[in-house]
C-alpha atoms as a PDB file:
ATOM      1  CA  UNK A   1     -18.697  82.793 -63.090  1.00  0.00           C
ATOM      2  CA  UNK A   2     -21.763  80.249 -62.896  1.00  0.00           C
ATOM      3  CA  UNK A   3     -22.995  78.377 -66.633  1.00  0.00           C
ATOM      4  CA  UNK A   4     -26.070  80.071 -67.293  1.00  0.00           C
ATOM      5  CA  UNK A   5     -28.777  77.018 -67.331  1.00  0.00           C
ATOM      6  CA  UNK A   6     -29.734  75.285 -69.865  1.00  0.00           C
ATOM      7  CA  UNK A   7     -33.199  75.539 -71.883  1.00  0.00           C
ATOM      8  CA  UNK A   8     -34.286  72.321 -73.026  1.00  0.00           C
ATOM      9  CA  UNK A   9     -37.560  72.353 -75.371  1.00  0.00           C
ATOM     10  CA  UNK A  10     -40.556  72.322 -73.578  1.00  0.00           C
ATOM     11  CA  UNK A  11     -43.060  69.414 -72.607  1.00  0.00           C
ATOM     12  CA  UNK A  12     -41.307  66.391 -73.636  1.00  0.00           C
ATOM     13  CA  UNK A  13     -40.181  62.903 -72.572  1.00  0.00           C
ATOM     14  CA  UNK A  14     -36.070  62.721 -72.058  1.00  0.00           C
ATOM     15  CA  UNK A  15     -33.122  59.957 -71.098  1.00  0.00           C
ATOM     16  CA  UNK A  16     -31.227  61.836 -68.257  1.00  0.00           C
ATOM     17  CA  UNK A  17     -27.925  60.308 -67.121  1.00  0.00           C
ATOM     18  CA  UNK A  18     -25.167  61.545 -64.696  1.00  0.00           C
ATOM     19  CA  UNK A  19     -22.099  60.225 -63.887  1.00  0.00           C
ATOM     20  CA  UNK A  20     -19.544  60.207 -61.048  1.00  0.00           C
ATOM     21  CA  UNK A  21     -16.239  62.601 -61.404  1.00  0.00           C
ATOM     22  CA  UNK A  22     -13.678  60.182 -63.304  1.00  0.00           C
ATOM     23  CA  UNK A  23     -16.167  57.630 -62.951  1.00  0.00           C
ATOM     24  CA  UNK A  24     -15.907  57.109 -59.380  1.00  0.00           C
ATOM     25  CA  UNK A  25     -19.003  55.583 -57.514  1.00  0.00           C
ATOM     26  CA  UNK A  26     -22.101  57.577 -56.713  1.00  0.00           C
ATOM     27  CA  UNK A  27     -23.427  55.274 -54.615  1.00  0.00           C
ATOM     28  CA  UNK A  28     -21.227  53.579 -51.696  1.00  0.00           C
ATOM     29  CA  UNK A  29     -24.207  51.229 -49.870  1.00  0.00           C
ATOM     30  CA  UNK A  30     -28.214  51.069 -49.449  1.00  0.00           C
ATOM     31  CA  UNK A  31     -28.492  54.465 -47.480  1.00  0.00           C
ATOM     32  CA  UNK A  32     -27.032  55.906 -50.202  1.00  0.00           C
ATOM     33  CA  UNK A  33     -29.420  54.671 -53.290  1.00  0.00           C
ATOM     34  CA  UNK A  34     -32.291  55.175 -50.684  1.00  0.00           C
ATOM     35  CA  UNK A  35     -31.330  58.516 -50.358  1.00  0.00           C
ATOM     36  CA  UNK A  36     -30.971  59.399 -53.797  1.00  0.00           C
ATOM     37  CA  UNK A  37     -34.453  57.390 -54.215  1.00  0.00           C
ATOM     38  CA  UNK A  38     -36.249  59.888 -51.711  1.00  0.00           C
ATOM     39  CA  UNK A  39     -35.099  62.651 -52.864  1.00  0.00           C
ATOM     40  CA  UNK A  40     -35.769  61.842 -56.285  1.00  0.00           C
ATOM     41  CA  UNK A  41     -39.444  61.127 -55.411  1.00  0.00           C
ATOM     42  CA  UNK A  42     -39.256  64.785 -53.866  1.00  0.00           C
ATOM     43  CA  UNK A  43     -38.354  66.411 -57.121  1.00  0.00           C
ATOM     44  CA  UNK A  44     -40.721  64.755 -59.275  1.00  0.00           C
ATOM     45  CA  UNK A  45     -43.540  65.718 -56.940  1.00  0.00           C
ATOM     46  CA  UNK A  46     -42.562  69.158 -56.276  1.00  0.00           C
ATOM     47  CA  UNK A  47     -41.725  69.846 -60.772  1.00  0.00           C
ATOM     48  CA  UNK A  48     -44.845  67.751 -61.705  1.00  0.00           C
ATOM     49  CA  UNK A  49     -42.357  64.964 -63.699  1.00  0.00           C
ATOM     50  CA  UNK A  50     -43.775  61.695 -64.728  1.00  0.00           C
ATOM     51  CA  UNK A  51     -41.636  58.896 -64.306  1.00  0.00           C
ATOM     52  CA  UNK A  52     -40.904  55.924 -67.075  1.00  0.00           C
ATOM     53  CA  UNK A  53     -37.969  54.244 -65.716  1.00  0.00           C
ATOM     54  CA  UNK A  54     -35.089  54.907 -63.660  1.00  0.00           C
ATOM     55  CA  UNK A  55     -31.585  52.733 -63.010  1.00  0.00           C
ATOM     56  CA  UNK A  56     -29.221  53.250 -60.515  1.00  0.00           C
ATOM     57  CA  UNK A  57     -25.836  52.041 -60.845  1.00  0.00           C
ATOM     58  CA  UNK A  58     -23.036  52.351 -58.775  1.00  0.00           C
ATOM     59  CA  UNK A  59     -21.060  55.325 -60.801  1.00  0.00           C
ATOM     60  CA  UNK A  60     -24.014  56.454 -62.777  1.00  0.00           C
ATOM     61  CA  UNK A  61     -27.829  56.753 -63.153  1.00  0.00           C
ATOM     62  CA  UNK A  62     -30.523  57.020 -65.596  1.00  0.00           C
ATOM     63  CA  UNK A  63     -33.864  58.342 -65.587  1.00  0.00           C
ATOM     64  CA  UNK A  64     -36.654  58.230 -68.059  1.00  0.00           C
ATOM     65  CA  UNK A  65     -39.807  60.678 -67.594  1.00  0.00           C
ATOM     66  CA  UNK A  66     -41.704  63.175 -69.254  1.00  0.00           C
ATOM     67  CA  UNK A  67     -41.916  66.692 -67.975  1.00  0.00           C
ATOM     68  CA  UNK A  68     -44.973  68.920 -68.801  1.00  0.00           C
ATOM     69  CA  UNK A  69     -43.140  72.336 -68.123  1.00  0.00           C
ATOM     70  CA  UNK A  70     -39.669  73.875 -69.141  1.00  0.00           C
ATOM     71  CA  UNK A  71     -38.519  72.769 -65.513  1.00  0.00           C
ATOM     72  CA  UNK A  72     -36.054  69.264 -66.335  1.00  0.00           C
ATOM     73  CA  UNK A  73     -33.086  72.121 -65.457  1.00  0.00           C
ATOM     74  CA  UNK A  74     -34.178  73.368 -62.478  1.00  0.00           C
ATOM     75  CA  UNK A  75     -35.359  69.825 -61.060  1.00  0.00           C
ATOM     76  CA  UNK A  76     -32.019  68.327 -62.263  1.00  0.00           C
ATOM     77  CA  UNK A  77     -30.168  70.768 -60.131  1.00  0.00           C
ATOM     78  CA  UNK A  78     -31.974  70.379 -57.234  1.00  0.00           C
ATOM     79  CA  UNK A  79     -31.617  66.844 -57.633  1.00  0.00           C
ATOM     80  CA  UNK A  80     -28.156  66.656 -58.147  1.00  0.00           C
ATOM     81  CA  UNK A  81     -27.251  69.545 -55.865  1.00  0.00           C
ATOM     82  CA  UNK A  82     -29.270  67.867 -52.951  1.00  0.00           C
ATOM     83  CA  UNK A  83     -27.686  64.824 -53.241  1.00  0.00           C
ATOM     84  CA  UNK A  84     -23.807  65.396 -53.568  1.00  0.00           C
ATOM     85  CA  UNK A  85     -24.187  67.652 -50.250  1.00  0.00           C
ATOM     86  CA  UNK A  86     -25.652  64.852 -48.569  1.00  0.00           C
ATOM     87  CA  UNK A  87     -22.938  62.433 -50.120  1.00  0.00           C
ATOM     88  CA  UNK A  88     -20.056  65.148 -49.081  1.00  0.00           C
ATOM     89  CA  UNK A  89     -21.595  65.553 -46.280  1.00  0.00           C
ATOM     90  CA  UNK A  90     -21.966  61.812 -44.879  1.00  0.00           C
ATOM     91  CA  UNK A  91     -18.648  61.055 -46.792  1.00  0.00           C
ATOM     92  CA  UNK A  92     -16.749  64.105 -45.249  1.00  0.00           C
ATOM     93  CA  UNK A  93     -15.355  64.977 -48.482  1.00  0.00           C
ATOM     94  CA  UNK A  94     -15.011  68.001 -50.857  1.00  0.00           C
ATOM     95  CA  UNK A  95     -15.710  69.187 -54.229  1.00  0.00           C
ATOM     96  CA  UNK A  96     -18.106  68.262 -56.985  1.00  0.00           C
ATOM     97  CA  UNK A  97     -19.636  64.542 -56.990  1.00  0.00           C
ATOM     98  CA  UNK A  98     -20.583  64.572 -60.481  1.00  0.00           C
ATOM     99  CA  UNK A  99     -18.429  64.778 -63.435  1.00  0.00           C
ATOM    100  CA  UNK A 100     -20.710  66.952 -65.687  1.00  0.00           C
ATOM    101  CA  UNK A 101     -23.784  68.830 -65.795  1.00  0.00           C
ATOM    102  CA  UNK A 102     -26.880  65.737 -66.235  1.00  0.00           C
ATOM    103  CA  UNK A 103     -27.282  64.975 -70.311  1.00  0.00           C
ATOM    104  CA  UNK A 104     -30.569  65.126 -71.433  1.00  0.00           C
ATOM    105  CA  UNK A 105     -31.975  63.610 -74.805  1.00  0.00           C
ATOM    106  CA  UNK A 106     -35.159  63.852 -76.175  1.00  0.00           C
ATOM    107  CA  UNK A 107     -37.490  60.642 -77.017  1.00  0.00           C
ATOM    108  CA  UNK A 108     -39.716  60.775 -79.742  1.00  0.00           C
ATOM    109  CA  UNK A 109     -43.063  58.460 -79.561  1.00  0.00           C
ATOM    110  CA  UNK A 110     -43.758  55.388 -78.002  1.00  0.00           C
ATOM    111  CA  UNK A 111     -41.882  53.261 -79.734  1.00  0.00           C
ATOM    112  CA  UNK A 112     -38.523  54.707 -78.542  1.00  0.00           C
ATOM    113  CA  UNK A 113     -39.891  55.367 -75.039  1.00  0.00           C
ATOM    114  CA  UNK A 114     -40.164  51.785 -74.365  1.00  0.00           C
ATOM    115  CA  UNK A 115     -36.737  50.726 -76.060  1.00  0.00           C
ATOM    116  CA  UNK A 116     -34.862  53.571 -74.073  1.00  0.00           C
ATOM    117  CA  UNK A 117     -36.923  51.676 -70.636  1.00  0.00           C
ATOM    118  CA  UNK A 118     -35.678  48.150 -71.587  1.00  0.00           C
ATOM    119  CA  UNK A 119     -32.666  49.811 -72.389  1.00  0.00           C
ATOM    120  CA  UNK A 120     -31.989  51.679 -69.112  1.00  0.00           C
ATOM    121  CA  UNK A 121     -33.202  48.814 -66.511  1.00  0.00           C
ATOM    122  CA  UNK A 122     -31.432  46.300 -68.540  1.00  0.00           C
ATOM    123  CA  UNK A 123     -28.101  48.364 -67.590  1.00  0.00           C
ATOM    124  CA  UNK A 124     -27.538  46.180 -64.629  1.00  0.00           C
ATOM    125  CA  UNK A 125     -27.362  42.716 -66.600  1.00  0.00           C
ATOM    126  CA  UNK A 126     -25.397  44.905 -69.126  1.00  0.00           C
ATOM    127  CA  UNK A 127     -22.874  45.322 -66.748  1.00  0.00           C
ATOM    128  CA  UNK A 128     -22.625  42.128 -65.146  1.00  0.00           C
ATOM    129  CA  UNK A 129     -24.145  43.530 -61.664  1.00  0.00           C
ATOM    130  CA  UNK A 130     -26.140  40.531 -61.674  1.00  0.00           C
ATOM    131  CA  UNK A 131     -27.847  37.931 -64.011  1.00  0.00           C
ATOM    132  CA  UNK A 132     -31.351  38.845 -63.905  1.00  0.00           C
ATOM    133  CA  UNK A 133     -32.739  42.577 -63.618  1.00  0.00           C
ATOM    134  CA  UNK A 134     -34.898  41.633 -60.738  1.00  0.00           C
ATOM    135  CA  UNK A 135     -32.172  40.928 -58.217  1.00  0.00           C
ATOM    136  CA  UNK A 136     -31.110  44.317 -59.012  1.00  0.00           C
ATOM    137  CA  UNK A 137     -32.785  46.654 -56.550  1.00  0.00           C
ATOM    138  CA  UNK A 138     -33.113  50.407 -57.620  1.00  0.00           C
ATOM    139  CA  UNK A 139     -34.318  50.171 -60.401  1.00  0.00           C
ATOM    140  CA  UNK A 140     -38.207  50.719 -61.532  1.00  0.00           C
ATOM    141  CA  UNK A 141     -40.402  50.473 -64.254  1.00  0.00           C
ATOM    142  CA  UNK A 142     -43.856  52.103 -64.975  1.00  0.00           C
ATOM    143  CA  UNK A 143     -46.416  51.474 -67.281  1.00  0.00           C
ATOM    144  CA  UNK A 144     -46.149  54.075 -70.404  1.00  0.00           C
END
């Protein structure tokens, strides 16, 4: 029997993470983060999101953007659900990619928006990916 989806309060700016299935990587080379990238860009056209700030890690990723409709479910599974058939698919593998349904968490003001941002494309220095966050590549910023 399917979860019945989740209801997250309305209009509202969130953190959204999801990770790989016992941690293992999401994200295997450049077509693969470019992938996730375009489709990503698809969703927040087609469910009217407005992105803060997004990482992409190799077993994980995080997303910051506000969402003007009760729609962060339904673009979440398209998002997810689009990708990890295209992973399977390139990957010739089975089963689910990620380990858990996305989290979501509310921000509240401006103040936290921009902390949860330095937060989430600092992850890459965080995790000793690289030194500096601009030699990491998938990862973006906008102005809030």
């Amino acid at each position: 029997m399917p979860r019945r989806p989740r209801h997250l309060l309305g209009d509202g700016t969130y953190h959204v993470t999801a990770r790989g299935v016992a941690r293992s990587e999401i994200f295997l080379d450049e077509k693969d983060y470019r992938s996730f990238v375009a489709i990503y860009a698809d969703v927040v056209q087609r469910f009217g999101w407005r992105p803060l700030a997004f990482c992409l890690m190799p077993n994980h990723f995080h997303l910051v953007l506000s969402t003007p409709r009760l729609d962060l479910s339904a673009g979440m599974h398209r998002l997810n659900c689009l990708y990890a058939m295209r992973f399977n698919k390139r990957y010739e593998r089975p089963g689910h990619l990620f380990q858990n349904r996305f989290d979501a968490r509310l921000i509240e003001g401006d103040r936290h928006a921009r902390a949860v941002c330095r937060y989430v494309v600092n992850n890459p220095v965080r995790a000793r990916l690289c030194r500096e966050r601009a030699h990491w590549p998938w990862w973006g910023l906008a102005a809030l």
